[in-house]
C-alpha atoms as a PDB file:
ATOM      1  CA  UNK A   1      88.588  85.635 172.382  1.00  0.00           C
ATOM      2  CA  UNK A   2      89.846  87.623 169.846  1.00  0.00           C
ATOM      3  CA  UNK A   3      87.462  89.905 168.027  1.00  0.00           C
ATOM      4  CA  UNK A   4      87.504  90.568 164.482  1.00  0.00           C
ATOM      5  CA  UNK A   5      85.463  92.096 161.448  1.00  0.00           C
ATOM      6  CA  UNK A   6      84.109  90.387 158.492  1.00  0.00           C
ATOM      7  CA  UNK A   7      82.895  92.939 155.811  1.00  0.00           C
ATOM      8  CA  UNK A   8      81.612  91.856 152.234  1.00  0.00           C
ATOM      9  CA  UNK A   9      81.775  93.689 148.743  1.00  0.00           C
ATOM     10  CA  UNK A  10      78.600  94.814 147.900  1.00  0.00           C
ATOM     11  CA  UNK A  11      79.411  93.833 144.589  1.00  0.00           C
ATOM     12  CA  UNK A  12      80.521  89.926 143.988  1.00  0.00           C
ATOM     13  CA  UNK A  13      79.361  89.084 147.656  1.00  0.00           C
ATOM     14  CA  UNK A  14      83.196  87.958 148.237  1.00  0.00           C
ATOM     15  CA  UNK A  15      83.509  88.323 152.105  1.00  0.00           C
ATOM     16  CA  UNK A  16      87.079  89.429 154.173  1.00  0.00           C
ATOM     17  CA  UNK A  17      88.568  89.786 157.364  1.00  0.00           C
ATOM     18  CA  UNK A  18      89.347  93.048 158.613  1.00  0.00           C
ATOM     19  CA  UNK A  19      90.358  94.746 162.341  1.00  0.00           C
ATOM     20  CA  UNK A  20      88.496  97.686 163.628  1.00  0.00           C
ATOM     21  CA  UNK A  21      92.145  99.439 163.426  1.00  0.00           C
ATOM     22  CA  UNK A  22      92.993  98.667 159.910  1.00  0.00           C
ATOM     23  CA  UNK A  23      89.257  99.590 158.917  1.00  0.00           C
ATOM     24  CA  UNK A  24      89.321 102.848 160.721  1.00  0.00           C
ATOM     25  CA  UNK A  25      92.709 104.346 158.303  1.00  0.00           C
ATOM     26  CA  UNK A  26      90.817 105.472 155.469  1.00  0.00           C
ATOM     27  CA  UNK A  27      87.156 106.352 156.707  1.00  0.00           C
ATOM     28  CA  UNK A  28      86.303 102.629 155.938  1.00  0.00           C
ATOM     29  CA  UNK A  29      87.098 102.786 152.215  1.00  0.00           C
ATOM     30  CA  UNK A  30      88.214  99.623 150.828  1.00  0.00           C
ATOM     31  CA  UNK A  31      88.460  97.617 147.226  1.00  0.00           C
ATOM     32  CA  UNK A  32      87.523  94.342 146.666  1.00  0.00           C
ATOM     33  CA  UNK A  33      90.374  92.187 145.837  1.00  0.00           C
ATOM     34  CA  UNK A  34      88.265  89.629 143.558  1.00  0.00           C
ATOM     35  CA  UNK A  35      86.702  92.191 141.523  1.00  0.00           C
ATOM     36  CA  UNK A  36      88.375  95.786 142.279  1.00  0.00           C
ATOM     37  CA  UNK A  37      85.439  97.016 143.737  1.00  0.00           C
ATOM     38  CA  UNK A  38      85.785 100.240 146.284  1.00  0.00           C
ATOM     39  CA  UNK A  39      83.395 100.546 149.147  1.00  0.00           C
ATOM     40  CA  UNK A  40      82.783 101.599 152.388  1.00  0.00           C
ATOM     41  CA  UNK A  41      83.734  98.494 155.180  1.00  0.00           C
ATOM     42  CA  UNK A  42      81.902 100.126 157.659  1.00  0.00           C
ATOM     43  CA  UNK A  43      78.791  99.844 155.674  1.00  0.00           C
ATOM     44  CA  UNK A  44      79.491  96.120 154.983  1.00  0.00           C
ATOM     45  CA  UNK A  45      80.434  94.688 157.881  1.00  0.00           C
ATOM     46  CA  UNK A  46      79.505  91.175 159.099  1.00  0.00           C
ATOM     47  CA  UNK A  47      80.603  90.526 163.136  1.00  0.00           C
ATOM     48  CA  UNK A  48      82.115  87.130 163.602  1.00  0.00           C
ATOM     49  CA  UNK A  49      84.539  85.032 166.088  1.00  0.00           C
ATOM     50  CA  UNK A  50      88.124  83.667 165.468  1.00  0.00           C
ATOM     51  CA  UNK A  51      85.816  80.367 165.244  1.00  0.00           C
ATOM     52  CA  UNK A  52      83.196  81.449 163.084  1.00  0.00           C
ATOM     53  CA  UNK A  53      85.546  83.797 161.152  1.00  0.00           C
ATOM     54  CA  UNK A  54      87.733  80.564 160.080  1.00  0.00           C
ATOM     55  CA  UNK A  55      84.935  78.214 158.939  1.00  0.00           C
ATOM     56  CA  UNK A  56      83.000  81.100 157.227  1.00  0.00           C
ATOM     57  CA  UNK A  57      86.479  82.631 155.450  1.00  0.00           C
ATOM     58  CA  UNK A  58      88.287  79.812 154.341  1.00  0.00           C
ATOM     59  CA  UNK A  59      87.416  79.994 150.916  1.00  0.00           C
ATOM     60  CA  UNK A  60      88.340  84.213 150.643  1.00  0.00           C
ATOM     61  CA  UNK A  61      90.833  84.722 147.912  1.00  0.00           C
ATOM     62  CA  UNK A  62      91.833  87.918 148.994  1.00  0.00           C
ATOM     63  CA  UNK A  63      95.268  87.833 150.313  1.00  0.00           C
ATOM     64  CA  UNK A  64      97.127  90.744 152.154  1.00  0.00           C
ATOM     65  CA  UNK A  65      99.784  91.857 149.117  1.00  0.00           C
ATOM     66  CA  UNK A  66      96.152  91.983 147.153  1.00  0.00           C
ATOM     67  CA  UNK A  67      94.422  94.101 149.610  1.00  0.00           C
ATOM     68  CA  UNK A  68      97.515  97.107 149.881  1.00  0.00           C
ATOM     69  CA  UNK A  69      97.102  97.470 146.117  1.00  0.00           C
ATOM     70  CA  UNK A  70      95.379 101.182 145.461  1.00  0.00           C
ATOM     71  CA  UNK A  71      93.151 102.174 142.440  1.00  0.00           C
ATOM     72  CA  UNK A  72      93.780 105.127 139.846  1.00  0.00           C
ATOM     73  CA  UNK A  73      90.081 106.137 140.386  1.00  0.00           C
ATOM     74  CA  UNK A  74      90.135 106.403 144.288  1.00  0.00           C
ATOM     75  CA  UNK A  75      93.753 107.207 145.638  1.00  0.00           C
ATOM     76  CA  UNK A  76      92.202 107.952 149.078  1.00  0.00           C
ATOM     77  CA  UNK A  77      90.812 104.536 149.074  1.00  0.00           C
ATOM     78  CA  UNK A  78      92.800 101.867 151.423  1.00  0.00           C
ATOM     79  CA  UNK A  79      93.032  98.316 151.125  1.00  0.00           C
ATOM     80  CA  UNK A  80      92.375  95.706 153.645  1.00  0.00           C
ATOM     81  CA  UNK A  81      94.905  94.818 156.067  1.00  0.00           C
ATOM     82  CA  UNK A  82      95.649  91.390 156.477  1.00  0.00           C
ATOM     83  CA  UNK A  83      94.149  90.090 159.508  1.00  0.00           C
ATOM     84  CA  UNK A  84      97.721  88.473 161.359  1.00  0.00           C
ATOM     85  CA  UNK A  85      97.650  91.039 164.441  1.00  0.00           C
ATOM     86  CA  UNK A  86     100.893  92.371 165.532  1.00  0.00           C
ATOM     87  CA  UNK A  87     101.823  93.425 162.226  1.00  0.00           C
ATOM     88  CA  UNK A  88     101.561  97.006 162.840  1.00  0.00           C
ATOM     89  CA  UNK A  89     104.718  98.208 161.263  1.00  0.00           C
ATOM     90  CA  UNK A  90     104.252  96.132 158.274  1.00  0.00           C
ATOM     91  CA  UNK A  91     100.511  98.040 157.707  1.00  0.00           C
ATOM     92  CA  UNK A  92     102.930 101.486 158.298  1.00  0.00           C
ATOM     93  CA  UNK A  93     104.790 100.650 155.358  1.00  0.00           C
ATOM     94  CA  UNK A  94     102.138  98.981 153.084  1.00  0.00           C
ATOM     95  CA  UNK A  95     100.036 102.560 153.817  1.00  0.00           C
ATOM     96  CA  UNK A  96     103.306 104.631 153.023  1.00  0.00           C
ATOM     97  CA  UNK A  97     103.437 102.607 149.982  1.00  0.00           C
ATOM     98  CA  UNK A  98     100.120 103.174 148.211  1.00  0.00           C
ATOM     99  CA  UNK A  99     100.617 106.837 149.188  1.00  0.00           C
ATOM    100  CA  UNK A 100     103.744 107.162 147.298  1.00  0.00           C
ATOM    101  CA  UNK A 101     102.115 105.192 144.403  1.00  0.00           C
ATOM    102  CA  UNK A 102      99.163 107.378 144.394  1.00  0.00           C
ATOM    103  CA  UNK A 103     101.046 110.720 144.250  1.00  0.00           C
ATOM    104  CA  UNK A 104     103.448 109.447 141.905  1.00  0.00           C
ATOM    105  CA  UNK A 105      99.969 108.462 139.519  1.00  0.00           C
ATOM    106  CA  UNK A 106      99.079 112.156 140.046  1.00  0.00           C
ATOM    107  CA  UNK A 107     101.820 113.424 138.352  1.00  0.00           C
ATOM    108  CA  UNK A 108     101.529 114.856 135.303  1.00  0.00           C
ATOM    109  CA  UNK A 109     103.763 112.953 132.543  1.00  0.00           C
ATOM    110  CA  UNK A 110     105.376 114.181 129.269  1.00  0.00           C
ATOM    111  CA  UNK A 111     103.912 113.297 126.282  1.00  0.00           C
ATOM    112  CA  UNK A 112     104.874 110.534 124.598  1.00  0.00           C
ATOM    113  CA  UNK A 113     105.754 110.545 121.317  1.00  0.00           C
ATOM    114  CA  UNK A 114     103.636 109.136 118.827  1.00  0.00           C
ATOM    115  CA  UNK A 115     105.197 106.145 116.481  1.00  0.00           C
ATOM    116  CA  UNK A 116     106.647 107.799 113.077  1.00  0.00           C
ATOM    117  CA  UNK A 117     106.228 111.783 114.807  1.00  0.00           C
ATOM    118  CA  UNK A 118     109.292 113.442 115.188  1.00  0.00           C
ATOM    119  CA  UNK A 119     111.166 115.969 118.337  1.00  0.00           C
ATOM    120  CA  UNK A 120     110.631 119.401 117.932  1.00  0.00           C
ATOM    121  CA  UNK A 121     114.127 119.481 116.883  1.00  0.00           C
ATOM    122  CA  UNK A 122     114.021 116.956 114.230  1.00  0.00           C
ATOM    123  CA  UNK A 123     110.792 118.957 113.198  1.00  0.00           C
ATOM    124  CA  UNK A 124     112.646 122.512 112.797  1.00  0.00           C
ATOM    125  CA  UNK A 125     115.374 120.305 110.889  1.00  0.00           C
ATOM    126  CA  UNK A 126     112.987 118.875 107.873  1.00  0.00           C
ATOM    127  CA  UNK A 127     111.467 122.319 108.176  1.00  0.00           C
ATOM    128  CA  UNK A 128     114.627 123.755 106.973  1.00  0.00           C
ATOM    129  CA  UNK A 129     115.285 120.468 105.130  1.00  0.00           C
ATOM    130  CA  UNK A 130     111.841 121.212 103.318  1.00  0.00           C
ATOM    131  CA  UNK A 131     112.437 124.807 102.730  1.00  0.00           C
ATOM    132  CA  UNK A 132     115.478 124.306 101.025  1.00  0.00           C
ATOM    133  CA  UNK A 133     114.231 121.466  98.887  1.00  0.00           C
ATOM    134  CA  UNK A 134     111.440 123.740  97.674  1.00  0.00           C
ATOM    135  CA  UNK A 135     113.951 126.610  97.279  1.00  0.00           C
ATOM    136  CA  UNK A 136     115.900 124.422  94.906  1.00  0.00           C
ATOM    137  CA  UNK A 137     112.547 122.819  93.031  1.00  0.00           C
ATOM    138  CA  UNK A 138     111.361 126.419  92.904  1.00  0.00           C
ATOM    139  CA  UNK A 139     114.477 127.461  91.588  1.00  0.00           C
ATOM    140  CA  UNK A 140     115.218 125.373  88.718  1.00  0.00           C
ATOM    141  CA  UNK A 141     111.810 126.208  86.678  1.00  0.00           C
ATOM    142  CA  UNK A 142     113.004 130.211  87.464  1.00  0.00           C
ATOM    143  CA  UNK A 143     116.272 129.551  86.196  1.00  0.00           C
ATOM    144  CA  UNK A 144     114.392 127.828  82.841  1.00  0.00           C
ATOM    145  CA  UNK A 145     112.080 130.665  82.917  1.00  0.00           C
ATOM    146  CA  UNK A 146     115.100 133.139  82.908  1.00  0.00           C
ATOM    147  CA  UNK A 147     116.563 131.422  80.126  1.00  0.00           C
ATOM    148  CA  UNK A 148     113.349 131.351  77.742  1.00  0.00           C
ATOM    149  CA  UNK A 149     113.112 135.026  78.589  1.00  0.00           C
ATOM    150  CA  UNK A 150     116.073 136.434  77.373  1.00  0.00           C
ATOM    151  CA  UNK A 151     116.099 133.787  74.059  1.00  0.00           C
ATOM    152  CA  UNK A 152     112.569 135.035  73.350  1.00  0.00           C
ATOM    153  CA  UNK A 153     114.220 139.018  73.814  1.00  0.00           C
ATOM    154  CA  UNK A 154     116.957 137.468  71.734  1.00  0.00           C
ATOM    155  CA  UNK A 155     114.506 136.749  69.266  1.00  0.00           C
ATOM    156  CA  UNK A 156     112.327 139.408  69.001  1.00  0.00           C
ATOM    157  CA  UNK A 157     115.811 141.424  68.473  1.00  0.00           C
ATOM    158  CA  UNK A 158     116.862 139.377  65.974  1.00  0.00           C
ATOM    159  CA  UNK A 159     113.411 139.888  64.305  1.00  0.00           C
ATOM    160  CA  UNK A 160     113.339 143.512  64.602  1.00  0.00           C
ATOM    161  CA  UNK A 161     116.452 144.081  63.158  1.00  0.00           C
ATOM    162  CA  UNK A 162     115.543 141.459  60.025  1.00  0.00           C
ATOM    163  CA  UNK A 163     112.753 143.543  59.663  1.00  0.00           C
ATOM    164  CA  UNK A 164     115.034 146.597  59.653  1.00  0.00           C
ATOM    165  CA  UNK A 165     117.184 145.457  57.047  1.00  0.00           C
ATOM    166  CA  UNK A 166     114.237 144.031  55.088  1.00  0.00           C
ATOM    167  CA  UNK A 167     112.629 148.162  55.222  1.00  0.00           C
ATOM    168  CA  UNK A 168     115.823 149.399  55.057  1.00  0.00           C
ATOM    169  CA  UNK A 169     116.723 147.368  51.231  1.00  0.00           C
ATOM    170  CA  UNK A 170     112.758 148.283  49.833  1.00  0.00           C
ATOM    171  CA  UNK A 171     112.916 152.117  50.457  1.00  0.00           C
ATOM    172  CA  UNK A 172     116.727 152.194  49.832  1.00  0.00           C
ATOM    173  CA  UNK A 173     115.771 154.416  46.932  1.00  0.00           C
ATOM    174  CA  UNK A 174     113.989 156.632  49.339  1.00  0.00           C
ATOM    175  CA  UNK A 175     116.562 156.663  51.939  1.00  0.00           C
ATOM    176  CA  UNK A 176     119.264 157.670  49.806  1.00  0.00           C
ATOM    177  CA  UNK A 177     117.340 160.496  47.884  1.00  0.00           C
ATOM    178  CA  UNK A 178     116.283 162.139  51.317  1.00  0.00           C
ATOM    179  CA  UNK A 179     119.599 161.527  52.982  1.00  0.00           C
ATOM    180  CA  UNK A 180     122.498 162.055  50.853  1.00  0.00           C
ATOM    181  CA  UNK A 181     124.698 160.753  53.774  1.00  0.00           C
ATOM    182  CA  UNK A 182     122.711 157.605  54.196  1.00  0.00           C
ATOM    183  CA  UNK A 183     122.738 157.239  50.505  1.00  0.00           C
ATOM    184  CA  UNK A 184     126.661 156.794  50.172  1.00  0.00           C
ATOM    185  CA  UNK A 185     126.290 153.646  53.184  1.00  0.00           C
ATOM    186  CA  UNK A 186     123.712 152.034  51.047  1.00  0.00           C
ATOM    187  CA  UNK A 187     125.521 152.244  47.897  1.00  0.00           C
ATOM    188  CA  UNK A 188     128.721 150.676  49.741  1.00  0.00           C
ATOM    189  CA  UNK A 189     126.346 148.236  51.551  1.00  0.00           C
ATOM    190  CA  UNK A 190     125.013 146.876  47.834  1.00  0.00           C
ATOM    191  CA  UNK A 191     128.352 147.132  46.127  1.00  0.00           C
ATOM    192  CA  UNK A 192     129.159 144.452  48.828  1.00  0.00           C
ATOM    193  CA  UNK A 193     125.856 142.368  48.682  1.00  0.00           C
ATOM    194  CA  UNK A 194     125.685 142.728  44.810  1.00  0.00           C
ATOM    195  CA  UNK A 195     122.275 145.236  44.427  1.00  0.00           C
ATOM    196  CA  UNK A 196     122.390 148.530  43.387  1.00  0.00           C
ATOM    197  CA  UNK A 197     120.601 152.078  44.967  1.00  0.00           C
ATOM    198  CA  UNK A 198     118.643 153.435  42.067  1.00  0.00           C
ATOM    199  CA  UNK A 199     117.362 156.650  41.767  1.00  0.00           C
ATOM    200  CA  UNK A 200     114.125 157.693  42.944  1.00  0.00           C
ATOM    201  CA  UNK A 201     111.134 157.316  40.209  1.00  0.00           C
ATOM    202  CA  UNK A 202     108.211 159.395  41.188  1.00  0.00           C
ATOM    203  CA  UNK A 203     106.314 160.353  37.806  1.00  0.00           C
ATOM    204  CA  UNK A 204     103.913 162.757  39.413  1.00  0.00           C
ATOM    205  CA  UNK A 205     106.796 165.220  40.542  1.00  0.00           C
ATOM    206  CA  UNK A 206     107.676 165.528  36.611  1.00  0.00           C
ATOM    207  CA  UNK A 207     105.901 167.417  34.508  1.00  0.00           C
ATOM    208  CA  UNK A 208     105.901 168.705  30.918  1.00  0.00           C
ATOM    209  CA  UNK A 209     106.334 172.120  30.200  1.00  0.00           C
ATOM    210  CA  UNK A 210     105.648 172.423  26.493  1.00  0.00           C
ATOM    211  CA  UNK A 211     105.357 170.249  24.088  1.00  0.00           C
ATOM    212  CA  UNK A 212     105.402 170.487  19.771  1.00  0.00           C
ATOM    213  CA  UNK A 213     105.450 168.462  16.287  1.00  0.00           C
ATOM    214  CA  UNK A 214     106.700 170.748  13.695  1.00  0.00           C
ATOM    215  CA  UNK A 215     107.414 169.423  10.199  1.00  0.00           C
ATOM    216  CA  UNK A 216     111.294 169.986   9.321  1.00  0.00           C
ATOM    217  CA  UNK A 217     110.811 171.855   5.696  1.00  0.00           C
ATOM    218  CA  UNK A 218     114.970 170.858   5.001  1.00  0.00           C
ATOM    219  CA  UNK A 219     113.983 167.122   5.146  1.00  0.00           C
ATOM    220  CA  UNK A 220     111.056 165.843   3.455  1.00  0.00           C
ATOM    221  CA  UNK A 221     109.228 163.361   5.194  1.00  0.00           C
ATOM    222  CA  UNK A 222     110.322 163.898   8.250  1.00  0.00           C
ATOM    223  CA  UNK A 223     108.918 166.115  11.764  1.00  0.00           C
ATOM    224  CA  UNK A 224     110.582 167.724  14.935  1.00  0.00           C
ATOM    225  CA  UNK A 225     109.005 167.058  18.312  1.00  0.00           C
ATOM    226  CA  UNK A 226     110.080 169.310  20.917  1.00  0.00           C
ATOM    227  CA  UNK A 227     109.603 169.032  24.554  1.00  0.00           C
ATOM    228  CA  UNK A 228     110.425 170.767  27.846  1.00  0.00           C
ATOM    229  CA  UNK A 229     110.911 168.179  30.955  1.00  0.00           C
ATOM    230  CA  UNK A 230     110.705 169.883  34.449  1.00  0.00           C
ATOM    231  CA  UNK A 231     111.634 167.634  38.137  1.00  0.00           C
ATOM    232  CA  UNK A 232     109.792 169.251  40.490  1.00  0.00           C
ATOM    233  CA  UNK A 233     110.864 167.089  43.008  1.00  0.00           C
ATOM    234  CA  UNK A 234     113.295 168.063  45.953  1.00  0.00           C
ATOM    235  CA  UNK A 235     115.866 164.923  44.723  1.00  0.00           C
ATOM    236  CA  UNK A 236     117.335 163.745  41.616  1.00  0.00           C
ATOM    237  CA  UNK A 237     115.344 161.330  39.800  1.00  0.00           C
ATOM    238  CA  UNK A 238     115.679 158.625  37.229  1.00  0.00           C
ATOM    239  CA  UNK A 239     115.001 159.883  33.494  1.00  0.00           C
ATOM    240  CA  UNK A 240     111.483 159.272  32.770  1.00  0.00           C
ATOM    241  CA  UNK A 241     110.258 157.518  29.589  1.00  0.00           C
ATOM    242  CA  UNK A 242     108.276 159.713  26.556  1.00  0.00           C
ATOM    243  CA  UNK A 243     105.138 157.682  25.140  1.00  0.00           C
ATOM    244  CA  UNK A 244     104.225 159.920  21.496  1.00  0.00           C
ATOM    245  CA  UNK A 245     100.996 159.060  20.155  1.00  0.00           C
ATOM    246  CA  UNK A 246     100.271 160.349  16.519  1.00  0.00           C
ATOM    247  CA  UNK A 247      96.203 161.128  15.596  1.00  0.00           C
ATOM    248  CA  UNK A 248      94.526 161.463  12.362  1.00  0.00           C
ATOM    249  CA  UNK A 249      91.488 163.871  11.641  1.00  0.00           C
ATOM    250  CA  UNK A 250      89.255 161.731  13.525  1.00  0.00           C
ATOM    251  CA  UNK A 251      91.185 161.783  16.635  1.00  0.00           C
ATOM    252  CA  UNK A 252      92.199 158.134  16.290  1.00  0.00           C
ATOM    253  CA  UNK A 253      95.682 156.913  17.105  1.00  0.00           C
ATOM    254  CA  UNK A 254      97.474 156.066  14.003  1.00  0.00           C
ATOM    255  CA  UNK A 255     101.114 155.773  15.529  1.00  0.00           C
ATOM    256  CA  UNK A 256     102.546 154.899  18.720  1.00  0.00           C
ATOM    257  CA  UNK A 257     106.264 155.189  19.405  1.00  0.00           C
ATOM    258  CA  UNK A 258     107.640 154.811  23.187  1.00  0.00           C
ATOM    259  CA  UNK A 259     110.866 156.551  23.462  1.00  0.00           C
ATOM    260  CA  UNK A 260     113.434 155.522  26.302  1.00  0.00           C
ATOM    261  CA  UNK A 261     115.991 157.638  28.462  1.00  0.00           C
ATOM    262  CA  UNK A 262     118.946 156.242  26.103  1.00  0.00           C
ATOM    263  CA  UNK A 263     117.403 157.291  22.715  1.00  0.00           C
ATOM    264  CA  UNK A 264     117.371 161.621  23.676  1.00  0.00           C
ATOM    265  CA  UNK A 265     120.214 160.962  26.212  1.00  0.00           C
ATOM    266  CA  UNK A 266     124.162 160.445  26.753  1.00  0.00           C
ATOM    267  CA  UNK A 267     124.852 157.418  29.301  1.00  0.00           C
ATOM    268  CA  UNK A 268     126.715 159.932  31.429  1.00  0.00           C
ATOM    269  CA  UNK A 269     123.685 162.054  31.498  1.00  0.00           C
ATOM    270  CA  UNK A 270     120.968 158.705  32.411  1.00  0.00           C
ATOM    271  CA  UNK A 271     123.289 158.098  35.363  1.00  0.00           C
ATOM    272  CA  UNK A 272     123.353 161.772  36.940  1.00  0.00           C
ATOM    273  CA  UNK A 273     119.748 161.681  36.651  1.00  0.00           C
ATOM    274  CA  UNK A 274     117.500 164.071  36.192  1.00  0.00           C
ATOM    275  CA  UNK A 275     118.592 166.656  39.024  1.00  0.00           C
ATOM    276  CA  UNK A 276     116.142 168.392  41.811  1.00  0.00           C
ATOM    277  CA  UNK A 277     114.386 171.523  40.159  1.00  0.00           C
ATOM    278  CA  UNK A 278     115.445 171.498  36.885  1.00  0.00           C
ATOM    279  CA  UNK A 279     114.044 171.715  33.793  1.00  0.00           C
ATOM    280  CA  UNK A 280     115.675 169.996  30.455  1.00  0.00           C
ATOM    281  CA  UNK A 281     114.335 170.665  26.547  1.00  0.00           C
ATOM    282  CA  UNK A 282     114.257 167.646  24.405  1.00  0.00           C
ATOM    283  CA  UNK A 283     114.937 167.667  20.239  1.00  0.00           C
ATOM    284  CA  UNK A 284     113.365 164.473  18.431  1.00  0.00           C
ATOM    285  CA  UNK A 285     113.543 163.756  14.645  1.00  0.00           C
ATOM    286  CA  UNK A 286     111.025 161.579  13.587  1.00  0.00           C
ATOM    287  CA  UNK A 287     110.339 159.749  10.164  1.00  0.00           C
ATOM    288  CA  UNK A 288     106.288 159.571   9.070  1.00  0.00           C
ATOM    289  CA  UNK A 289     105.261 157.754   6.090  1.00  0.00           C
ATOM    290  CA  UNK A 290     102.026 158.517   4.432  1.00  0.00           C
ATOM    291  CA  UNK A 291      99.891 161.458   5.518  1.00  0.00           C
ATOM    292  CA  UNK A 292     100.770 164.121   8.123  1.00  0.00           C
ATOM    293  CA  UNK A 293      99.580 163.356  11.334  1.00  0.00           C
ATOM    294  CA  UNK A 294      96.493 165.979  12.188  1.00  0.00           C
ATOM    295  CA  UNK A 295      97.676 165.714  15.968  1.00  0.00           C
ATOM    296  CA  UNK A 296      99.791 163.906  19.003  1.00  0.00           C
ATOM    297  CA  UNK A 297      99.810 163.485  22.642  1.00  0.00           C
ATOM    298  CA  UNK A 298     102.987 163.192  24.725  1.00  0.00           C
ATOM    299  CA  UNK A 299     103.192 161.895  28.203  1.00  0.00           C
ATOM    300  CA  UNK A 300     106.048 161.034  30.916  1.00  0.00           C
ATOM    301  CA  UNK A 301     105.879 157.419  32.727  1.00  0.00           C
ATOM    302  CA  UNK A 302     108.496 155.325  34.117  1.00  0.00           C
ATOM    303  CA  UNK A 303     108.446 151.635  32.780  1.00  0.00           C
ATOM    304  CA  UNK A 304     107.701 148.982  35.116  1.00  0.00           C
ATOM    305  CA  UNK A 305     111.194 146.986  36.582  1.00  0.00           C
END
């Protein structure tokens, strides 16, 4: 009678058949068919004949493709055999089997790549791809930048040299009596723009020298005032203006009379001007009616424009 081992997992109670031979491969470690179980057979086992084995076993779902089939927890552990004897080369291969399934579990794998993730290659790529995009976002607001640069320079030149002009036509007067050469390019300029370059006007750099109202005895009723005009200036200036006031005893202004450049000058003389320096006496008949005037003042002012 043929003697064989019945061991049981410790775990659902489900009970197997088993030879001492096929038990003795791994140490005794086994897994459970039913619920994938590992255990030691040894540990387990239940001794039984062909007779008993049958009756007691017939209801075992483990098969013998289900007991070769290794776990990835325990690669060491072995199966069952099935319990047909003379099947020695077929439990050779099954066992040569699981091995090569168990080392090929222990290698390591490449990663897989994740849904949507990209190579390393395809990664450099947008990275370039990327790069350039920004280099071409970041370029057009530098190339608008650039642009409002040089029309603001633009415009502060333009401004600057409005401004110029604008200094350049209110001191034109001042220009062209310091500068003699500049003075002959303004008066071209404003023959061209339709102003004119007048001379310079500065009644504190005029002064008179002497000054008299002398009765004329060869014409009754009328008086002589004489006058000596001096330009201290370093230019030629426009002929000033003479404002005669006439006094009585009590110092009170009787008569006023405001004489211009034209009425003691020759037009050729008004538009020499009154040259840098120089000094120029004056001869003015008057006519008084009623009483001699007991005094006079006599100043120099240039009317207003």
């Amino acid at each position: 009678m043929d003697t064989f081992l019945v061991t049981r997992c410790p775990n659902c109670q489900t009970q197997f058949r088993a030879t001492p031979e096929q038990l003795g491969l791994r140490g005794g470690v086994v897994r459970c068919g039913a619920c994938q179980q590992i255990f030691n057979g040894h540990e387990h086992l239940m001794r039984a004949t062909d007779t008993t084995a049958e009756g007691t076993l017939d209801h075992l779902p483990l098969t013998a493709a289900e007991a070769t089939q290794p776990t990835e927890s325990s690669p060491a552990a072995s199966t069952v055999a099935p319990s047909t004897a003379g099947n020695s080369g077929l439990q050779e291969e099954l066992d040569a089997l699981s091995k090569a399934i168990a080392d090929f579990q222990r290698l390591p794998r490449p990663p897989q790549p994740v849904e949507g993730s990209l190579s390393p290659d395809e990664r450099d790529d947008d990275a370039d791809d990327n790069a350039t995009s920004a280099g071409l976002a970041q370029s057009a607001p530098e190339r608008g930048a650039g642009r409002r640069r040089l029309l603001l320079m633009l415009g502060i030149a333009l401004l600057l040299l409005t401004l110029a002009a604008q200094l350049t036509y209110e001191y034109r007067t001042e220009i062209a009596a310091r500068s003699p050469e500049a003075a002959r390019y303004l008066r071209g300029a404003c023959r061209r723009l339709g102003c004119t370059v007048p001379l310079p006007a500065q009644a504190e750099a005029l002064s008179l020298s002497s000054s008299a109202l002398n009765a004329a005895p060869e014409l009754p009723g009328r008086v002589e005032l004489t006058a000596v005009l001096r330009n201290q200036s370093e230019f030629t200036q426009r002929w000033p203006a003479l404002d005669l006031r006439l006094k009585n005893e009590q110092g009170q202004v009787v008569v006023r009379k405001t004489f211009l450049p034209g009425d003691y000058l020759k037009s050729r003389e008004i538009a020499a001007g009154f040259p840098a320096q120089a000094s120029r006496e004056l001869r003015l008949m008057l006519e008084l009616a009623g009483e001699p005037a007991a005094g006079f003042e006599l100043e120099l002012f240039y009317p207003r424009d």
